[in-house]
N, C-alpha and C. Protein backbone atom coordinates (compact mmCIF):
# COMPACT_ATOMS: atom_id res chain seq x y z
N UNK A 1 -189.34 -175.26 171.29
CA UNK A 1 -187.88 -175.30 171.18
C UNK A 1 -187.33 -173.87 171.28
N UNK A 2 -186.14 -173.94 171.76
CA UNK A 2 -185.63 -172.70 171.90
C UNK A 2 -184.98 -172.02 170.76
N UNK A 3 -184.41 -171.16 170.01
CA UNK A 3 -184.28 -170.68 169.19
C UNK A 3 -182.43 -171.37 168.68
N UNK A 4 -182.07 -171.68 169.70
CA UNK A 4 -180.16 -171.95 170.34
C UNK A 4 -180.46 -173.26 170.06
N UNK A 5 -180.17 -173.75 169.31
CA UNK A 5 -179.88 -175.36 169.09
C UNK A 5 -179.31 -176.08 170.57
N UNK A 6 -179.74 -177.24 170.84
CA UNK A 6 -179.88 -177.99 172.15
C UNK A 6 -179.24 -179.32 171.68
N UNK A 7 -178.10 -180.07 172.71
CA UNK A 7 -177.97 -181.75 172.20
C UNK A 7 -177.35 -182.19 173.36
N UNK A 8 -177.79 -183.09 173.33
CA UNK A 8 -176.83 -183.94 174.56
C UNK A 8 -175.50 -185.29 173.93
N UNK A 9 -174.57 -185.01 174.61
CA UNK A 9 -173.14 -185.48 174.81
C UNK A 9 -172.86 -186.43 175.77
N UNK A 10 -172.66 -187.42 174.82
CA UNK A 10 -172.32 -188.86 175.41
C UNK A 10 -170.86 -188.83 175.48
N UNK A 11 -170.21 -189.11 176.78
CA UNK A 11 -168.76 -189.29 176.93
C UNK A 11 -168.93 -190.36 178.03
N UNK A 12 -167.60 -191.69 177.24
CA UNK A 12 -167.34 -192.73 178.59
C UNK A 12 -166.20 -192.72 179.38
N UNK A 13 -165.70 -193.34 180.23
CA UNK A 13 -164.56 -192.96 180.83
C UNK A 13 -164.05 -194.20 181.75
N UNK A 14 -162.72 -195.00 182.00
CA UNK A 14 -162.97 -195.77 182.78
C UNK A 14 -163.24 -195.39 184.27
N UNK A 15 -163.01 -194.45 184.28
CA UNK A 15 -162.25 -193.99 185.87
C UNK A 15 -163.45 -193.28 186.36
N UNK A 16 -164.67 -193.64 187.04
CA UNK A 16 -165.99 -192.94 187.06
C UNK A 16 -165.41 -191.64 188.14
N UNK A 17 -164.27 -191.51 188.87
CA UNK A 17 -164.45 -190.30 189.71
C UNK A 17 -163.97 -189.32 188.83
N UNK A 18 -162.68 -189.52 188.03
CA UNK A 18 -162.15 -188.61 186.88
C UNK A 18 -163.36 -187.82 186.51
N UNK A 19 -164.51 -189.31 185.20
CA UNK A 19 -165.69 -188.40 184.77
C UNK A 19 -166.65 -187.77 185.42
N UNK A 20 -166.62 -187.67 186.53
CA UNK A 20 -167.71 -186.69 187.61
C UNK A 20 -166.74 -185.41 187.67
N UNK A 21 -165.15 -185.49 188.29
CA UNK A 21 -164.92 -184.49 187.80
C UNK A 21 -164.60 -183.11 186.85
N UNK A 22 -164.36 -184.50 185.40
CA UNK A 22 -164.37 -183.81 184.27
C UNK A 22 -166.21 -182.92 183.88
N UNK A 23 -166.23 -183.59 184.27
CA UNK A 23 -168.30 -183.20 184.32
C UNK A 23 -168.44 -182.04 184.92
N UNK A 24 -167.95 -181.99 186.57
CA UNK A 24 -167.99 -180.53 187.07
C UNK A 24 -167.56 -179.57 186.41
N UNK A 25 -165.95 -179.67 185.47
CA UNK A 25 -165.12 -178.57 185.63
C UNK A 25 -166.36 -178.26 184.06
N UNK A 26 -166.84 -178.97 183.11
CA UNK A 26 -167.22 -178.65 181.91
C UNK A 26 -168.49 -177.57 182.68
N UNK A 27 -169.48 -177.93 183.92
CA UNK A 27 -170.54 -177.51 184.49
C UNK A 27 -170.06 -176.31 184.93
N UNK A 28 -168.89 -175.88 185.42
CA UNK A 28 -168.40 -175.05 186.31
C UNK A 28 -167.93 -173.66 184.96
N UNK A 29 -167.49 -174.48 184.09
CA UNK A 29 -167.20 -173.49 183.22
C UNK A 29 -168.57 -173.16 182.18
N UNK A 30 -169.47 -173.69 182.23
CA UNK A 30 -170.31 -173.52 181.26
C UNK A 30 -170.54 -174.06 180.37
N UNK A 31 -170.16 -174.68 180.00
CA UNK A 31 -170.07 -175.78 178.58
C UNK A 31 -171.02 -176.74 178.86
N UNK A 32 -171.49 -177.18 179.90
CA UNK A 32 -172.55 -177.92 179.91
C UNK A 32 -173.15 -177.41 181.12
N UNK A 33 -174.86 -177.64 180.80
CA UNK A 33 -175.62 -177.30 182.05
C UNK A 33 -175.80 -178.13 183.13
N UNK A 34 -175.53 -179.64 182.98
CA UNK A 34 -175.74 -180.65 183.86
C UNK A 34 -175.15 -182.01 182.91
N UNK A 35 -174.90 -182.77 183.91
CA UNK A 35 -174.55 -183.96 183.67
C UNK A 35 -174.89 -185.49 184.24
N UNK A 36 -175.29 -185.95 183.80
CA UNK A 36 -175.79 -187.72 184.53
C UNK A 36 -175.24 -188.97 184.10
N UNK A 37 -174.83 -189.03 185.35
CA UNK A 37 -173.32 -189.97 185.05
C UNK A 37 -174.29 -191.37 185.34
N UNK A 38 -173.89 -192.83 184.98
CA UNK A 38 -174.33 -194.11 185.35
C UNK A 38 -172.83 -194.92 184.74
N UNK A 39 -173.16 -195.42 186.25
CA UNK A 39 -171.81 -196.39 186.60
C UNK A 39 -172.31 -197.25 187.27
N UNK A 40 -171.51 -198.62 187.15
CA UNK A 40 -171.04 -198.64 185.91
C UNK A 40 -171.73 -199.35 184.20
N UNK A 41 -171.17 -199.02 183.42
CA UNK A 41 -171.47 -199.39 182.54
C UNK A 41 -170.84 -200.97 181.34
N UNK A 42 -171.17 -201.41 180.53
CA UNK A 42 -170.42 -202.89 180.34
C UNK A 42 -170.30 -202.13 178.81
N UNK A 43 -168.89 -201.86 178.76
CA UNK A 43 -168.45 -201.58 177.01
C UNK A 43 -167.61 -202.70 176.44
N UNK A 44 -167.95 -202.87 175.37
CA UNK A 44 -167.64 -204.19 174.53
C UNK A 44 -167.37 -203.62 173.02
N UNK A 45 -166.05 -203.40 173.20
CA UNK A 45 -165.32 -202.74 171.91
C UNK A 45 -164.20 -203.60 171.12
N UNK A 46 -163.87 -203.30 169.92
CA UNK A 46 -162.52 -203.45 169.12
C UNK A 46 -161.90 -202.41 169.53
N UNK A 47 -160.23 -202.33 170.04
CA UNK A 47 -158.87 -201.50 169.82
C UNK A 47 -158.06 -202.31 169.81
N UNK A 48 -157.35 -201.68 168.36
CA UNK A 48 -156.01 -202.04 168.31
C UNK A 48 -156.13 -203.82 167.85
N UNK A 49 -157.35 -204.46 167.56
CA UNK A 49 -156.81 -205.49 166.97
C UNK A 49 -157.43 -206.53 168.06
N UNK A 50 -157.84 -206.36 169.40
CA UNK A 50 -158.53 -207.28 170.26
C UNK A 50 -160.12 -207.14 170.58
N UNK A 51 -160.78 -207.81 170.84
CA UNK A 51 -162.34 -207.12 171.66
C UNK A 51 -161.52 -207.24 173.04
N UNK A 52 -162.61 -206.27 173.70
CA UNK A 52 -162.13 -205.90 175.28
C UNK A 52 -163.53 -205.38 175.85
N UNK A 53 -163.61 -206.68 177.05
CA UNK A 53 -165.17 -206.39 177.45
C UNK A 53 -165.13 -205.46 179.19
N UNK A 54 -165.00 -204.58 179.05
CA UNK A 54 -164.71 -203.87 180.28
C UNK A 54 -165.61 -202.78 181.19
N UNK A 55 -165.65 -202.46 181.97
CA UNK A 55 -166.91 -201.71 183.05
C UNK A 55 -166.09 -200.21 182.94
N UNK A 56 -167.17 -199.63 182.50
CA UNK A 56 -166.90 -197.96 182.07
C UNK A 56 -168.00 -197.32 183.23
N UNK A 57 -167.51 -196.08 183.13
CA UNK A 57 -168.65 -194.60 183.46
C UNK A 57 -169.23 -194.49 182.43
N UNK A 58 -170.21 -193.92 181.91
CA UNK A 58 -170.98 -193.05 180.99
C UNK A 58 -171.79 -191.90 181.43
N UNK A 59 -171.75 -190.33 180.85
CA UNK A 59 -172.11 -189.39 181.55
C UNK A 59 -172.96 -188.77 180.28
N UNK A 60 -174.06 -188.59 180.10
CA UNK A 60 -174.95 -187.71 179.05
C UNK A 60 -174.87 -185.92 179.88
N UNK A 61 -174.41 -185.13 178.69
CA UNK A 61 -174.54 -184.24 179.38
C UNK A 61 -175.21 -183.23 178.49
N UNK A 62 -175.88 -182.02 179.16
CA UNK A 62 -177.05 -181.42 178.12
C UNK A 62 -176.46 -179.93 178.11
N UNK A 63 -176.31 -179.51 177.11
CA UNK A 63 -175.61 -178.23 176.11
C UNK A 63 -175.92 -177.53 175.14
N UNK A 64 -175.46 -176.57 174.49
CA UNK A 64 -175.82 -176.13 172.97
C UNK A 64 -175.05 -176.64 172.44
N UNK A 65 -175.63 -176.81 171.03
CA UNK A 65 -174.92 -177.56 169.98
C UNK A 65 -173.17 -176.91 169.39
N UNK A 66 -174.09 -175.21 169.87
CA UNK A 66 -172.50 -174.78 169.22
C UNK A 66 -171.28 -175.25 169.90
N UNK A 67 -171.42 -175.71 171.82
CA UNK A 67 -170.47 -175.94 172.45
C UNK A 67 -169.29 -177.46 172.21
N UNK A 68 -170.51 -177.90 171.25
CA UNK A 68 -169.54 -179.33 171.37
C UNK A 68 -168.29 -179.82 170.93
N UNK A 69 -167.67 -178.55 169.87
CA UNK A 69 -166.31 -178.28 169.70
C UNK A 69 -165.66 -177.92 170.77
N UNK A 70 -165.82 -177.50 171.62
CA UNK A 70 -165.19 -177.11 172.87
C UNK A 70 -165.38 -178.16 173.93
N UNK A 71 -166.09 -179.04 173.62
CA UNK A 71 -166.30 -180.30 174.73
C UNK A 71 -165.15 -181.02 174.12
N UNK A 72 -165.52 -181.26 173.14
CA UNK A 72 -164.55 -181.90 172.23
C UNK A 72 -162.92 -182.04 172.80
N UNK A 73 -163.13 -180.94 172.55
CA UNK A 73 -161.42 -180.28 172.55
C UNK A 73 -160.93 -180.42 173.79
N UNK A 74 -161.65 -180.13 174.97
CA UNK A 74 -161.49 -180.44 176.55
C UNK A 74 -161.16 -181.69 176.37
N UNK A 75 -162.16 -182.60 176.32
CA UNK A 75 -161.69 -184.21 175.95
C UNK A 75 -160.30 -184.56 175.69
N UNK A 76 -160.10 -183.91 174.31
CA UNK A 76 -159.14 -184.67 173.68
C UNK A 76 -157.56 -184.12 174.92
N UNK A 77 -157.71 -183.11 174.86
CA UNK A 77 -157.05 -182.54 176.09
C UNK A 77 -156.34 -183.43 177.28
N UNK A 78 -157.63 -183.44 178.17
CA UNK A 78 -157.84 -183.96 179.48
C UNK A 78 -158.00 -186.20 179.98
N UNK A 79 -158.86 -186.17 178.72
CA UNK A 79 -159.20 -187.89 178.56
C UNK A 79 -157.65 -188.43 178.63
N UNK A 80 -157.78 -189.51 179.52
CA UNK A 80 -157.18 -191.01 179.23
C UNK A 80 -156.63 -191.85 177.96
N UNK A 81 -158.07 -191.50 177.33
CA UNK A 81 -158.03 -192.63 176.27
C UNK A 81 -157.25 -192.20 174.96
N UNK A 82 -156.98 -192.14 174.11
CA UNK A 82 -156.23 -192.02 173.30
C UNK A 82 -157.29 -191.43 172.32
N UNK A 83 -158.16 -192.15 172.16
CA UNK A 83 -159.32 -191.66 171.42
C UNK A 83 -160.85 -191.85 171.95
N UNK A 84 -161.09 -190.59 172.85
CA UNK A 84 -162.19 -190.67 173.72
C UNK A 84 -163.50 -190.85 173.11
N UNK A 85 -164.65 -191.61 173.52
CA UNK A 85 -165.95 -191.52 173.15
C UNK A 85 -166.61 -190.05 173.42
N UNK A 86 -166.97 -189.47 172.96
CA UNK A 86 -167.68 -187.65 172.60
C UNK A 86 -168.45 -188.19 171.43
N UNK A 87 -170.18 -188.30 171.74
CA UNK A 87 -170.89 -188.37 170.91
C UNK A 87 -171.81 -186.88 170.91
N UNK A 88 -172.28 -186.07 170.21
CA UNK A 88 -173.21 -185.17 170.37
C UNK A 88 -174.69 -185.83 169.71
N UNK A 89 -176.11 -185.90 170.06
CA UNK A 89 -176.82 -186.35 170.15
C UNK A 89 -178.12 -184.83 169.76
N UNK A 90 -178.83 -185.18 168.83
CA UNK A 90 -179.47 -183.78 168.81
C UNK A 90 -180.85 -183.85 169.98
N UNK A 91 -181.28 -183.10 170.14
CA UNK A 91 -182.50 -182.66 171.03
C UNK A 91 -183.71 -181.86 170.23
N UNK A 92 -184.33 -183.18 169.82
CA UNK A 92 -185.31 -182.47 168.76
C UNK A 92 -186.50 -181.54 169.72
N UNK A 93 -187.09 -182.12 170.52
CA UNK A 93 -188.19 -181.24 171.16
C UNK A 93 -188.02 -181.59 173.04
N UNK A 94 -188.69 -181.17 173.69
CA UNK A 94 -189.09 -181.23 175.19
C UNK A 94 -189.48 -180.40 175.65
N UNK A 95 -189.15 -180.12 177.00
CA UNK A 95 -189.98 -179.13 177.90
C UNK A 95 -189.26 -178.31 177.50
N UNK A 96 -190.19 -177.08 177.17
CA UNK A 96 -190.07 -176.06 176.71
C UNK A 96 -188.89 -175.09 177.78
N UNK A 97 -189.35 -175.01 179.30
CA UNK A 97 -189.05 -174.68 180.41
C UNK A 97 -187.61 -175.40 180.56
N UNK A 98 -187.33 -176.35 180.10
CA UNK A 98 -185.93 -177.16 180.55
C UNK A 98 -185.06 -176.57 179.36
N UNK A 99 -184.90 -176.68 178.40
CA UNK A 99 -184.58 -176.46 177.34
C UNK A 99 -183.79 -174.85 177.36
N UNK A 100 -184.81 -173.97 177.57
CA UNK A 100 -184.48 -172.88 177.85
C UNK A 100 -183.06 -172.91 178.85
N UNK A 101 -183.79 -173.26 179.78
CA UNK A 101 -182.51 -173.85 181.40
C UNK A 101 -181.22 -173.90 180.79
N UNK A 102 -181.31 -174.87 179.33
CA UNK A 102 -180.44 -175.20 178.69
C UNK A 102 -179.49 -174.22 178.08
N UNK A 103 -179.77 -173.60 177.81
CA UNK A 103 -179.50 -172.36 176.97
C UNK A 103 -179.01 -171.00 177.87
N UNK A 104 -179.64 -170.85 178.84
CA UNK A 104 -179.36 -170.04 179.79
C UNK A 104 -178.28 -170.48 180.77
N UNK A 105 -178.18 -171.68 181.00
CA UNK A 105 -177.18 -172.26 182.14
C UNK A 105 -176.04 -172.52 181.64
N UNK A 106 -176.09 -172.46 179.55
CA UNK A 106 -174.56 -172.09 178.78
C UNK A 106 -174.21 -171.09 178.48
N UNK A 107 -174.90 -170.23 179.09
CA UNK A 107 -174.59 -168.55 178.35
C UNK A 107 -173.07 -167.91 178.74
């Protein structure tokens, strides 16, 4: 493990071209090293008082832990939704070699 805390960030989105581009601009700025989007996806939620079974994007994207206030905050920003899905996910071990990548490709 690298010394820089590592996690990956679950964000959904309906609009899968939006989240590819929200994905770049986070990649482009640094905040995340990569992103892998799968579309679509089947989300089956409560808002507001109904279930709503509907076809989403979902994008895992891999970062330092310190960044995810700043993913965050992009989100709340930029998202659609009123109250966007932003999960941070920790990254206990892996390739040593990727990890690093990780860390270096947020610097």
């Amino acid at each position: 493990m690298t010394g820089e805390p590592v996690c990956e960030v679950v964000i959904t989105a309906a609009d899968a071209e939006w989240l590819a581009g929200f994905t770049r601009r986070l990649v482009e700025d640094r905040l995340a090293a990569c992103g892998h989007q799968i579309t679509p996806i089947r989300s089956i939620y409560r808002w507001e008082g109904t279930v709503h079974d509907e076809a989403e994007a979902r994008v895992t994207l891999h970062t330092r832990a310190s960044l995810v206030p700043d993913i965050v905050a992009r989100a709340d920003a930029e998202h659609e939704y009123d109250v966007p899905c932003v999960l941070a996910l920790p990254i206990t071990d892996g390739n040593p070699a990727y990890l690093e990548w990780i860390v270096r490709e947020t610097a």
